[in-house]
C-alpha atoms as a PDB file:
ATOM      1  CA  UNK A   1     -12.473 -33.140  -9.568  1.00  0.00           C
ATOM      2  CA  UNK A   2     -11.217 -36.316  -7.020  1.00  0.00           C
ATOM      3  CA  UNK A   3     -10.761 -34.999  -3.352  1.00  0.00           C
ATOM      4  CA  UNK A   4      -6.884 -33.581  -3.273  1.00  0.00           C
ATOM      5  CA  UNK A   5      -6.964 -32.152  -6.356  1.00  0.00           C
ATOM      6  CA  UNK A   6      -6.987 -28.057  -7.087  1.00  0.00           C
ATOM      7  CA  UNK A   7      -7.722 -26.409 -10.539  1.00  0.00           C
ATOM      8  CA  UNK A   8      -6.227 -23.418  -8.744  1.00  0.00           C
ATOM      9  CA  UNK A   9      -3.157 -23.273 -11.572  1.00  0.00           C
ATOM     10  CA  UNK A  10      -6.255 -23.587 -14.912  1.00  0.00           C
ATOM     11  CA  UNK A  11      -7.688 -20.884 -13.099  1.00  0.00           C
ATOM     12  CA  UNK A  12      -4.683 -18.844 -13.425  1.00  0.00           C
ATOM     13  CA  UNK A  13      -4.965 -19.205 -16.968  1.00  0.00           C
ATOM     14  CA  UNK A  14      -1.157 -20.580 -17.618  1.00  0.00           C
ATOM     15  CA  UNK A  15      -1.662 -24.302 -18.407  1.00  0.00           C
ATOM     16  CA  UNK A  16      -4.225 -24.002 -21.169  1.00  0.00           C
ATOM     17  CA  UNK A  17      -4.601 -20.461 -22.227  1.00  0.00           C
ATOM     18  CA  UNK A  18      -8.166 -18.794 -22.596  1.00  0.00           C
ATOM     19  CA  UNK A  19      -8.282 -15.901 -24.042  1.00  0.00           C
ATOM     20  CA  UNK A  20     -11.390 -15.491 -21.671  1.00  0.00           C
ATOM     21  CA  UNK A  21      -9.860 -17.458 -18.845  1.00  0.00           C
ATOM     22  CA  UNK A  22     -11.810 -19.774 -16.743  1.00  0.00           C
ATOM     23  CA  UNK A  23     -14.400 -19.812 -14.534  1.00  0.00           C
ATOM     24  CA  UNK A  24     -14.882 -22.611 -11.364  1.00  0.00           C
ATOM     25  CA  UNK A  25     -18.130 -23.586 -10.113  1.00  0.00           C
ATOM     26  CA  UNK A  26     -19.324 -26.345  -7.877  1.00  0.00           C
ATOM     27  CA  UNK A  27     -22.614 -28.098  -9.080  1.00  0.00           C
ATOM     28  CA  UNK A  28     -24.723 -29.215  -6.836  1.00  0.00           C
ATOM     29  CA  UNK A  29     -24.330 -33.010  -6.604  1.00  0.00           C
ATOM     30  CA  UNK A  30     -26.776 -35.718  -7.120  1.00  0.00           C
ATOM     31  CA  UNK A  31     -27.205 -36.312  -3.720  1.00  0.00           C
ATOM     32  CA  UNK A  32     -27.273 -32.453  -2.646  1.00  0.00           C
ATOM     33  CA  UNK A  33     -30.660 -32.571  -5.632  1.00  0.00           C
ATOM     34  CA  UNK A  34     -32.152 -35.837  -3.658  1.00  0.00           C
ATOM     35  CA  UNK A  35     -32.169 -34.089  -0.348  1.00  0.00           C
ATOM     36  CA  UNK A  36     -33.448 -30.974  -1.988  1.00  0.00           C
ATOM     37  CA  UNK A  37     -30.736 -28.224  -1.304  1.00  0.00           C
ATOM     38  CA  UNK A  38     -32.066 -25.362  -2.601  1.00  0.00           C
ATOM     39  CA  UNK A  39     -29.833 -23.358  -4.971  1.00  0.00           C
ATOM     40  CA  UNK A  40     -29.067 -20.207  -2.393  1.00  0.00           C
ATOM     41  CA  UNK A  41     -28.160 -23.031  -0.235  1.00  0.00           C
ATOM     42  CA  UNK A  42     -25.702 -24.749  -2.724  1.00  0.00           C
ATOM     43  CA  UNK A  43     -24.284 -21.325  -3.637  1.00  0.00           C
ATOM     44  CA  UNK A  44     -23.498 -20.376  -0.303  1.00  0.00           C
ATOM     45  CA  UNK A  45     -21.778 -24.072  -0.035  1.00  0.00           C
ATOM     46  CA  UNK A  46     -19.896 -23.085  -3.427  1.00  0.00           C
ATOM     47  CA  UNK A  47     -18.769 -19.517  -1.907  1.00  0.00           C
ATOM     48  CA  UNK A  48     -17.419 -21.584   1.514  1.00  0.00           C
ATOM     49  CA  UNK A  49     -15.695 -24.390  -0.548  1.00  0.00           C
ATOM     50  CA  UNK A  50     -13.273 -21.765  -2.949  1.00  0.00           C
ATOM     51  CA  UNK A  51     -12.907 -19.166   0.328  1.00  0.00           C
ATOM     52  CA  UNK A  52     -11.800 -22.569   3.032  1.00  0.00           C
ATOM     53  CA  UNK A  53      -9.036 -23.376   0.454  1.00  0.00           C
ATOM     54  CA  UNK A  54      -5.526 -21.686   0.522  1.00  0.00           C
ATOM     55  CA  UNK A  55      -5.073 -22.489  -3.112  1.00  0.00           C
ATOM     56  CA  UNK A  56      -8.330 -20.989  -4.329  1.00  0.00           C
ATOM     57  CA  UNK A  57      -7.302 -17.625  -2.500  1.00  0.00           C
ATOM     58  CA  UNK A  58      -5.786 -15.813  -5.295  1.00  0.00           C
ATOM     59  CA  UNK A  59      -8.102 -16.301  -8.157  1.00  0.00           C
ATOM     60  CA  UNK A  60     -11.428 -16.153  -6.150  1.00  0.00           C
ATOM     61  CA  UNK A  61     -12.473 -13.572  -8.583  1.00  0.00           C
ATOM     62  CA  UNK A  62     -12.423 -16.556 -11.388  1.00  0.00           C
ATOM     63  CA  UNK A  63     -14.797 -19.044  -8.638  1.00  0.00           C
ATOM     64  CA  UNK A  64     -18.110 -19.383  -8.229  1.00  0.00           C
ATOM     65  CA  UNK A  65     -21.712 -18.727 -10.310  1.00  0.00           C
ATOM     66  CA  UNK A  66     -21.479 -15.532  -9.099  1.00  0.00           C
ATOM     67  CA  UNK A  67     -18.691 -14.280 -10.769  1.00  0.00           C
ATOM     68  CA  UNK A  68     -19.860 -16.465 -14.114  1.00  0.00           C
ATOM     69  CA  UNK A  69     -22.750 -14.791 -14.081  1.00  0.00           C
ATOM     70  CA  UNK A  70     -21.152 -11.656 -13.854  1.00  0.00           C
ATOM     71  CA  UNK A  71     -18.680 -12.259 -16.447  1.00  0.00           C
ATOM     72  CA  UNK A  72     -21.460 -13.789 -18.681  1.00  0.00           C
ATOM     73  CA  UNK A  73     -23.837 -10.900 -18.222  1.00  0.00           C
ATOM     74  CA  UNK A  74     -20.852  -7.971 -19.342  1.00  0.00           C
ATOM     75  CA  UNK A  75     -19.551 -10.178 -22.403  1.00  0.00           C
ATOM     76  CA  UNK A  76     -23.486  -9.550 -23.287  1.00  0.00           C
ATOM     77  CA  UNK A  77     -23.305  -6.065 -22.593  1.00  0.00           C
ATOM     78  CA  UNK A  78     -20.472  -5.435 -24.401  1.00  0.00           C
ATOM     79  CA  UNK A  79     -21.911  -7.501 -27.511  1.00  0.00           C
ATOM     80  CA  UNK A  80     -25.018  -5.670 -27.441  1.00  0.00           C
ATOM     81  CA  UNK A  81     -23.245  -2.254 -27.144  1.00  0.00           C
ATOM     82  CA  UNK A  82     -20.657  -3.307 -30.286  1.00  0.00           C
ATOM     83  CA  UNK A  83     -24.064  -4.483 -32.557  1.00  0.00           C
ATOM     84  CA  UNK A  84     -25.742  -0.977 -31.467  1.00  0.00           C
ATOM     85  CA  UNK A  85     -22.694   1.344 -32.172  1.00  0.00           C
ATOM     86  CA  UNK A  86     -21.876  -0.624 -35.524  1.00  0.00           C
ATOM     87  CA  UNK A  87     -25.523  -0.226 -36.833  1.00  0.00           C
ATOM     88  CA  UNK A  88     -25.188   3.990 -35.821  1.00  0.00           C
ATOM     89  CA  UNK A  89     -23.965   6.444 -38.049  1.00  0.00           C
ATOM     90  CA  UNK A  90     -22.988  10.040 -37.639  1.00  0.00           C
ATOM     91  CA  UNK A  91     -24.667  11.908 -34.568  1.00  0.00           C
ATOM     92  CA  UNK A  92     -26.207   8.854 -33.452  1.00  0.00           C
ATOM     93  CA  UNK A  93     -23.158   7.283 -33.454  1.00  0.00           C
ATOM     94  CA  UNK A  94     -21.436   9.737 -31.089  1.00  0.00           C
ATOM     95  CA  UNK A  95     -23.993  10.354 -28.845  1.00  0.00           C
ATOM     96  CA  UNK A  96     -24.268   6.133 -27.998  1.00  0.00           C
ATOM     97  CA  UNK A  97     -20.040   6.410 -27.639  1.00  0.00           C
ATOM     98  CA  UNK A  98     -20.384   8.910 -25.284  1.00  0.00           C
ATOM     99  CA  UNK A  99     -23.233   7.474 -23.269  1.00  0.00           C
ATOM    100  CA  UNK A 100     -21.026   4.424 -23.201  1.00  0.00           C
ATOM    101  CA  UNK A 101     -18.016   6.202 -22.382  1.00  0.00           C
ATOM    102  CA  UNK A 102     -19.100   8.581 -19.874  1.00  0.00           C
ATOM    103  CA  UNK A 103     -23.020   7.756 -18.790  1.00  0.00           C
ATOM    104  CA  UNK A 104     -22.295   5.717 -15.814  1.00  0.00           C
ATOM    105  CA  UNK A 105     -20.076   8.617 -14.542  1.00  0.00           C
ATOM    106  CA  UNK A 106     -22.411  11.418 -15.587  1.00  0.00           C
ATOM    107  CA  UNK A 107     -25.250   9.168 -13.442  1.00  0.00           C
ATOM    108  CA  UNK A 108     -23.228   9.120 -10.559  1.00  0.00           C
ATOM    109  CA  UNK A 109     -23.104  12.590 -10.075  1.00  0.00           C
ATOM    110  CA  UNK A 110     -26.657  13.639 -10.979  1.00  0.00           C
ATOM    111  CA  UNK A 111     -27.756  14.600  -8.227  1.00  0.00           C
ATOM    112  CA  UNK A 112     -30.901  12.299  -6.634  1.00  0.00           C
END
């Protein structure tokens, strides 16, 4: 994107509709790779560039590698969780449901 521009309202998911939405990032640019900024450095740059602008305020959840990565990593998941459950039958089948359904919550009050 030029200076001046904001990709605030693609973000938002109205112009172009995703049905997964979209996801901002700021590369690092050739010259940021010639003067070696390292990749925590760049990210931090990436966090400060979407958080300094007004327009970028309201979809921050849909900015940054971060957030890609986290999207990314629970579309995996939740592919990986669909192939397991579909391959299941019977007991097997309602046993990974119910680890899916309720696991996380059953883990959190186990006692450490």
């Amino acid at each position: 994107m030029d200076r001046g521009t904001s990709a605030a309202h693609i973000l938002r998911n109205t112009h172009i509709p995703l049905r997964l939405g979209y996801v901002a990032v700021v590369n690092r640019s050739q010259e940021d790779i010639n003067q070696a900024k390292s990749i925590p450095d760049a990210r931090r740059a990436e966090d400060r560039f979407f958080s300094s602008k007004p327009e970028y305020r309201d979809v921050l959840s849909h900015c940054g590698v971060t957030q890609l990565a986290r999207r990314l990593n629970l579309l995996l998941v939740d592919h990986i969780r669909d192939l397991s459950t579909q391959r299941l039958s019977g007991g097997a089948r309602i046993r990974a449901v119910f680890n899916t359904m309720f696991g996380p919550t059953l883990r959190d009050l186990a006692p450490h």
